[in-house]
PDB file of N, CA and C in Angstrom:
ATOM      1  N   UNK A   1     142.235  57.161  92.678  1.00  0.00           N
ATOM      2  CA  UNK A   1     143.121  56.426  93.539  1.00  0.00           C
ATOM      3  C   UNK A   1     144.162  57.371  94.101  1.00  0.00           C
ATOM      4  N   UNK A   2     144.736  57.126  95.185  1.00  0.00           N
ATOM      5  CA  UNK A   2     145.461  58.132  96.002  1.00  0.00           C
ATOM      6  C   UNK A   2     147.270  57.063  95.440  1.00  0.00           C
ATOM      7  N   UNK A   3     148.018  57.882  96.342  1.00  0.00           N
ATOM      8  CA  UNK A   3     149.241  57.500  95.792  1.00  0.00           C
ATOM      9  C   UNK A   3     150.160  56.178  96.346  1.00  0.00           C
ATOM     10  N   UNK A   4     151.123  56.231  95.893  1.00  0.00           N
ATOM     11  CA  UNK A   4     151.977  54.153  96.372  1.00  0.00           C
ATOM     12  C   UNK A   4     152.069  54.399  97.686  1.00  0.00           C
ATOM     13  N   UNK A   5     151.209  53.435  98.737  1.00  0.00           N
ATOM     14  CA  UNK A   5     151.507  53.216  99.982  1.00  0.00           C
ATOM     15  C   UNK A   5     150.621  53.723 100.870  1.00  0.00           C
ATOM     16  N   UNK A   6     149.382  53.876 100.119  1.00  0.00           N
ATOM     17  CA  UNK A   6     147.877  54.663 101.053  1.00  0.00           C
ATOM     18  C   UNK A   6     147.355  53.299 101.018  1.00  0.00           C
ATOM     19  N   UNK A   7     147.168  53.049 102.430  1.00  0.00           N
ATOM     20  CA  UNK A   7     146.230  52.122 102.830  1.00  0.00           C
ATOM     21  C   UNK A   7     145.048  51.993 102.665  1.00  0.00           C
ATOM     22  N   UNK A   8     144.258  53.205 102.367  1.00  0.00           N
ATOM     23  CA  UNK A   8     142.945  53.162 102.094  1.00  0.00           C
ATOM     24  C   UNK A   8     142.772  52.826 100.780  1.00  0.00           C
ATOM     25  N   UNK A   9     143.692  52.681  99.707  1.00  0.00           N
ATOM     26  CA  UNK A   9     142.943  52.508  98.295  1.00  0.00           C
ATOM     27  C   UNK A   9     142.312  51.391  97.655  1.00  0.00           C
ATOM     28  N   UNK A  10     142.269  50.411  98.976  1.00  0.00           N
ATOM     29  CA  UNK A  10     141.529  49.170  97.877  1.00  0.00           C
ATOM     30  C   UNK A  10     140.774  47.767  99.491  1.00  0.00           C
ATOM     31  N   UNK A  11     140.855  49.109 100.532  1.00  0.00           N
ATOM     32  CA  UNK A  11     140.346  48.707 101.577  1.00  0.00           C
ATOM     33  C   UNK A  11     138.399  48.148 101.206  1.00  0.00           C
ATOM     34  N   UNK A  12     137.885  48.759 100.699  1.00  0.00           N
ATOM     35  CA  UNK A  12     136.637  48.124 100.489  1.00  0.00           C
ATOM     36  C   UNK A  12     136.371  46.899  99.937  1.00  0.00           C
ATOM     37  N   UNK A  13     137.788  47.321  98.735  1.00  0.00           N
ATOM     38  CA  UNK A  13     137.366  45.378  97.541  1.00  0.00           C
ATOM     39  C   UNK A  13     138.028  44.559  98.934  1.00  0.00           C
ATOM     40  N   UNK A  14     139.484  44.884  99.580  1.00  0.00           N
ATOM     41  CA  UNK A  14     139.509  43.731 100.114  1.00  0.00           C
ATOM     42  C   UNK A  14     138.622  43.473 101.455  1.00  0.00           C
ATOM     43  N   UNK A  15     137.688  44.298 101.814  1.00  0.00           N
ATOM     44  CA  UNK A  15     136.946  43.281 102.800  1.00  0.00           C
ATOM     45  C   UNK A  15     135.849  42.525 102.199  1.00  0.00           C
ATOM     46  N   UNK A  16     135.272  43.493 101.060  1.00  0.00           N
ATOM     47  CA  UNK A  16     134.754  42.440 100.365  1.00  0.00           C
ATOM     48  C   UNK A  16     134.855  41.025 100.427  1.00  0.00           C
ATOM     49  N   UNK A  17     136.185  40.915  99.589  1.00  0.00           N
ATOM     50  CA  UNK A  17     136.762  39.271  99.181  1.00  0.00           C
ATOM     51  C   UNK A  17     136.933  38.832 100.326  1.00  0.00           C
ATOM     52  N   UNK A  18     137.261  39.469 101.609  1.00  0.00           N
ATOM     53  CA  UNK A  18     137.374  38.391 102.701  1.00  0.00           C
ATOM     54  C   UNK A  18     136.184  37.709 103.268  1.00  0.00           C
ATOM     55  N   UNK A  19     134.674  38.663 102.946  1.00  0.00           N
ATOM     56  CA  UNK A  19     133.560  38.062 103.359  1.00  0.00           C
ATOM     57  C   UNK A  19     133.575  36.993 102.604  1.00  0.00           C
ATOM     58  N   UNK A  20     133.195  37.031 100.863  1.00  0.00           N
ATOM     59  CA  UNK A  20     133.123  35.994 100.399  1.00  0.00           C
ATOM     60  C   UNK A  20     133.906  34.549 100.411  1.00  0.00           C
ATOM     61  N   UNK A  21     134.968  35.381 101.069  1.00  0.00           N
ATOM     62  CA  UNK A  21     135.929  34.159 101.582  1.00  0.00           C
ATOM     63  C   UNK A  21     135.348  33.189 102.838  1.00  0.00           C
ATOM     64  N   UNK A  22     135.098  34.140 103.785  1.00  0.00           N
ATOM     65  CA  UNK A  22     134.492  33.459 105.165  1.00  0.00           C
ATOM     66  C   UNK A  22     133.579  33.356 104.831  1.00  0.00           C
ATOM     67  N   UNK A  23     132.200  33.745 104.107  1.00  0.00           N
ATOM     68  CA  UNK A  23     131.057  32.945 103.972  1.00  0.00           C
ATOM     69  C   UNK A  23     130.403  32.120 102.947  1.00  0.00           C
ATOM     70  N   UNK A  24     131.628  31.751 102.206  1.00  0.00           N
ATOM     71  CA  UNK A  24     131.204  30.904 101.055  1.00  0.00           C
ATOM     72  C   UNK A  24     132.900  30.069 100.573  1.00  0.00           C
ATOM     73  N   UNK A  25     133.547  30.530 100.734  1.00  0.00           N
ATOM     74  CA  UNK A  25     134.444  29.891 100.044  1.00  0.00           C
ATOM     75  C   UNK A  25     135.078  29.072 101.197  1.00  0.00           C
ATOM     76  N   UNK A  26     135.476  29.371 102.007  1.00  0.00           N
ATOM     77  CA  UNK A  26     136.437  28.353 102.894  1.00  0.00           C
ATOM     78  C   UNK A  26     135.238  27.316 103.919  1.00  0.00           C
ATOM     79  N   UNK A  27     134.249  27.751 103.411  1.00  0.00           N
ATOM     80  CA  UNK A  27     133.317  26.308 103.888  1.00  0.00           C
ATOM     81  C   UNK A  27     133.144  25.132 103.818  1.00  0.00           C
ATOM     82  N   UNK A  28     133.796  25.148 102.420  1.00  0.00           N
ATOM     83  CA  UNK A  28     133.755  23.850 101.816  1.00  0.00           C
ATOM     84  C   UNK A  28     134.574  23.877 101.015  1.00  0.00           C
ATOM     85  N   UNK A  29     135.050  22.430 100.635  1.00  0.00           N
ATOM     86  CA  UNK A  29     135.735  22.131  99.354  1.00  0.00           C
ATOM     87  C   UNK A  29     135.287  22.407  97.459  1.00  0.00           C
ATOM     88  N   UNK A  30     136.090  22.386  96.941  1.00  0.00           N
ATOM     89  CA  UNK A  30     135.482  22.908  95.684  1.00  0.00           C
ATOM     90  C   UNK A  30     136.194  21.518  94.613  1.00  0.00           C
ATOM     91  N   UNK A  31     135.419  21.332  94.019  1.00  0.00           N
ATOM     92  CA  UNK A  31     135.863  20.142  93.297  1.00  0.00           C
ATOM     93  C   UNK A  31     136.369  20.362  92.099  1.00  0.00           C
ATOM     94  N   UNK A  32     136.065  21.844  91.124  1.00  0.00           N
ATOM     95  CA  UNK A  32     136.199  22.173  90.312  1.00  0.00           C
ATOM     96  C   UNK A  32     136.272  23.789  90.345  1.00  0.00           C
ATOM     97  N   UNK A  33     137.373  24.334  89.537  1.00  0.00           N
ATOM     98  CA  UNK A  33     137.232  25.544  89.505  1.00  0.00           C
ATOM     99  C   UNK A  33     135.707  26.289  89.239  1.00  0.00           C
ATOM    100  N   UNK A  34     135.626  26.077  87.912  1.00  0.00           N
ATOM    101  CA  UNK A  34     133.852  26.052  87.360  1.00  0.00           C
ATOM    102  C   UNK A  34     133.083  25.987  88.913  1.00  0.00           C
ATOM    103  N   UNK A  35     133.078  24.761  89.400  1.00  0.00           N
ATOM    104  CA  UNK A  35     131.819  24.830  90.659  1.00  0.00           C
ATOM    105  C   UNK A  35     132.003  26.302  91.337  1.00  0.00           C
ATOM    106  N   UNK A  36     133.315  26.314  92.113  1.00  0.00           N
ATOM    107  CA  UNK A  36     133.560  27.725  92.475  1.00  0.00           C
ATOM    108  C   UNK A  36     133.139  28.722  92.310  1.00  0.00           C
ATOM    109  N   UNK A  37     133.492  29.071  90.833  1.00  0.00           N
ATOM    110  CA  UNK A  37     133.063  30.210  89.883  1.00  0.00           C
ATOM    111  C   UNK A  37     131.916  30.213  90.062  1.00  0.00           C
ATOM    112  N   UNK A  38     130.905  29.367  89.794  1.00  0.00           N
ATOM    113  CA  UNK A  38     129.281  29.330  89.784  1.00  0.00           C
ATOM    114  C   UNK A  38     128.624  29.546  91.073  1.00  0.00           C
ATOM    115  N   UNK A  39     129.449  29.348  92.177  1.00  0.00           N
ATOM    116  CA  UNK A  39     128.794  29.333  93.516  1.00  0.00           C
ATOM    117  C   UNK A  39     128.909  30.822  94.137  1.00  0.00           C
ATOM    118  N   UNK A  40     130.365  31.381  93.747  1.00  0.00           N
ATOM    119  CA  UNK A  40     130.511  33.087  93.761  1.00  0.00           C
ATOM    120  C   UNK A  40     129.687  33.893  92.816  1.00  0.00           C
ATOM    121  N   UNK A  41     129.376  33.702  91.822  1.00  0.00           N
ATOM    122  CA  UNK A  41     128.433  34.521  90.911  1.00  0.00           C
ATOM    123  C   UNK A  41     127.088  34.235  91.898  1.00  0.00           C
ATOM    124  N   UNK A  42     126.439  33.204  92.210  1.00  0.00           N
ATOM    125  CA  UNK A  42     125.471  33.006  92.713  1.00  0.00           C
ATOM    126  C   UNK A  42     125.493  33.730  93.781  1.00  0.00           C
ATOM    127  N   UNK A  43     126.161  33.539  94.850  1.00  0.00           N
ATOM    128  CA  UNK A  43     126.606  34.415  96.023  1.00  0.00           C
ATOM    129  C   UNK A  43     126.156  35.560  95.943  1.00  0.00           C
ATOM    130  N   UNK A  44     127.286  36.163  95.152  1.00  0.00           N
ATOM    131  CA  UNK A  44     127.196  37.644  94.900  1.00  0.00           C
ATOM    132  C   UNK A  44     125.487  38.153  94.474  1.00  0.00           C
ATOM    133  N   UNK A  45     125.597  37.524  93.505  1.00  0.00           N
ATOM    134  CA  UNK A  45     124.202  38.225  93.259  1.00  0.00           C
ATOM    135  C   UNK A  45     122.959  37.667  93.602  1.00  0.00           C
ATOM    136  N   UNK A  46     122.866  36.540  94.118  1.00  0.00           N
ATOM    137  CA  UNK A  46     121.651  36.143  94.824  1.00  0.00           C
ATOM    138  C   UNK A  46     121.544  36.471  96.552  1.00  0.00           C
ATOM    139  N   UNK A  47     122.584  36.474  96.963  1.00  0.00           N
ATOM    140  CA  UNK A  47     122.610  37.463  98.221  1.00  0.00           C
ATOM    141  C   UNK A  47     123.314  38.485  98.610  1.00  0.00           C
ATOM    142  N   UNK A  48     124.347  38.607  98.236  1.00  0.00           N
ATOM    143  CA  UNK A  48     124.964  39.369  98.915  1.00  0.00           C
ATOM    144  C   UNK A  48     124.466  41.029  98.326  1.00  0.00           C
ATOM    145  N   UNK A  49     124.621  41.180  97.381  1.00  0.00           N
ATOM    146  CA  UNK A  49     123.483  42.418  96.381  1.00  0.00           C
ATOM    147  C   UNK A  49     122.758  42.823  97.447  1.00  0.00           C
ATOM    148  N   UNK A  50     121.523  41.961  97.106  1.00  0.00           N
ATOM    149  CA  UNK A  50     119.666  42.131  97.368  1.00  0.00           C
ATOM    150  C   UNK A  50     119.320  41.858  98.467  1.00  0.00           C
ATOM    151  N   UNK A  51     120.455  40.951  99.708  1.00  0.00           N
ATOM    152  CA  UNK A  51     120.047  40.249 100.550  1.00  0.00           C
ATOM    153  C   UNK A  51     120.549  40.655 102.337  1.00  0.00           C
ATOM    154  N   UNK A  52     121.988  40.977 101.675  1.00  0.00           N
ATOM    155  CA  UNK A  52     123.013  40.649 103.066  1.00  0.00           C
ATOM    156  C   UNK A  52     122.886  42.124 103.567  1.00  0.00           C
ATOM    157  N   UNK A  53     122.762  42.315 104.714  1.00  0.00           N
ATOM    158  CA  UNK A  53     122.491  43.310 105.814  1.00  0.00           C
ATOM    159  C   UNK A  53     123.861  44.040 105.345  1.00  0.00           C
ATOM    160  N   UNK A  54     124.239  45.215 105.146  1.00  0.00           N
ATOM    161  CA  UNK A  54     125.225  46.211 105.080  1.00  0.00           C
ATOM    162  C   UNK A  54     125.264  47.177 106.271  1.00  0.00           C
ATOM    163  N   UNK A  55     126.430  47.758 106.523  1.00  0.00           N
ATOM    164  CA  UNK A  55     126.832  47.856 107.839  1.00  0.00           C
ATOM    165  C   UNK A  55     126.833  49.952 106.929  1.00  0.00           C
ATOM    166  N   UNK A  56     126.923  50.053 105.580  1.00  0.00           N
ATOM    167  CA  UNK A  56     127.088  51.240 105.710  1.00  0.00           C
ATOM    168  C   UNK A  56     125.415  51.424 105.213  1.00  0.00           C
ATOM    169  N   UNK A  57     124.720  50.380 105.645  1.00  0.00           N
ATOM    170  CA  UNK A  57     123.575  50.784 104.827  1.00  0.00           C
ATOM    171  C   UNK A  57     122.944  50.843 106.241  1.00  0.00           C
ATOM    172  N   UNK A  58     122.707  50.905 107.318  1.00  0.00           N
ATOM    173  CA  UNK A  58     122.306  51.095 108.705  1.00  0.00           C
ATOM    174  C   UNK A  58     121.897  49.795 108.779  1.00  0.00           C
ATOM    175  N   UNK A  59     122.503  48.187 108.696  1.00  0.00           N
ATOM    176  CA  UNK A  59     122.198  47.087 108.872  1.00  0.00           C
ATOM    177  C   UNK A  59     121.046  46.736 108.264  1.00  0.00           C
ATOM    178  N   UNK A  60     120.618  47.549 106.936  1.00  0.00           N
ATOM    179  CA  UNK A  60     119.786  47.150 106.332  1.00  0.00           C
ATOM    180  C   UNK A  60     120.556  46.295 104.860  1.00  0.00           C
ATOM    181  N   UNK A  61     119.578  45.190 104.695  1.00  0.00           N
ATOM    182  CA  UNK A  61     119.949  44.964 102.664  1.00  0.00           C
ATOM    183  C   UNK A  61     119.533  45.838 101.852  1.00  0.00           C
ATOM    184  N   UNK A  62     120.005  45.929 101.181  1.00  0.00           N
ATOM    185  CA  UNK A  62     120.009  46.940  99.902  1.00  0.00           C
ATOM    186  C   UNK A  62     118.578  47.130  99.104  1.00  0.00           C
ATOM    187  N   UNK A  63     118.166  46.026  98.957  1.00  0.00           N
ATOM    188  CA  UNK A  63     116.350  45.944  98.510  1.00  0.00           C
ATOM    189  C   UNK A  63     115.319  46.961  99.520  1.00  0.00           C
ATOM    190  N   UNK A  64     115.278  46.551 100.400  1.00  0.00           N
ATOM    191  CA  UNK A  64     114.774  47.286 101.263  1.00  0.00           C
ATOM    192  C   UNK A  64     114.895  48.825 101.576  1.00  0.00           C
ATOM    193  N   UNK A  65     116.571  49.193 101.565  1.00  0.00           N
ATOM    194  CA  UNK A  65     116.683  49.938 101.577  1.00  0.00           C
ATOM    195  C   UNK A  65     116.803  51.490 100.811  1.00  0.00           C
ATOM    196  N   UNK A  66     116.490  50.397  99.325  1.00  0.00           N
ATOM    197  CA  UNK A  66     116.540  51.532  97.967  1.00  0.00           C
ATOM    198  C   UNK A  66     114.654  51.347  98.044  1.00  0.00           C
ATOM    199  N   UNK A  67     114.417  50.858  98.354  1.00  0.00           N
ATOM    200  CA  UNK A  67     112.443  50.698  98.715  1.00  0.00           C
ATOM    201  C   UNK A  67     112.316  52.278  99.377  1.00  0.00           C
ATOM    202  N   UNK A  68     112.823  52.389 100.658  1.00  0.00           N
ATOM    203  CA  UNK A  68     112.624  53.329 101.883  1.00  0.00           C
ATOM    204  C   UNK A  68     113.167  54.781 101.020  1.00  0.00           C
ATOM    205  N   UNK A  69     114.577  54.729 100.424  1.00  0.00           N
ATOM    206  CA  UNK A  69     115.082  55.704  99.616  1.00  0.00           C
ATOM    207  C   UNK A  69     114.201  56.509  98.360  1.00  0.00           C
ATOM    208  N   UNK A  70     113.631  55.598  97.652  1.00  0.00           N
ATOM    209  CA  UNK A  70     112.888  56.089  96.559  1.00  0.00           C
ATOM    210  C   UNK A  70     111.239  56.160  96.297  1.00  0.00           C
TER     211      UNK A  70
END
């Protein structure tokens, strides 16, 4: 980590959380924390991992693209 007041040090987690924000969380209502919780674990690792097109991956998903790599 670089030092107090570098903008770059936590620029990746937060765009992260803003995707999962815009594509799963502010879609809908959540009735329960728990539901939440269960719908972000799912998220994460049922698409966003294995699935969702990455912009540093040349708009490829990650499956595919560790396929082509190895």
């Amino acid at each position: 980590m670089s030092g107090k007041g570098n903008c770059y040090d936590n620029s990746a987690v937060e765009s992260f959380f803003k995707m999962i924000k815009a594509e799963l969380l502010w879609r809908r209502s959540w009735p329960t924390r728990r539901e939440a919780v269960l719908a972000t674990f799912q998220y994460i690792n049922g698409f966003y991992n294995p699935r969702r097109r990455h912009s540093a991956l040349g708009r490829k998903s990650p499956v595919p693209f560790e396929r082509k790599v190895a």
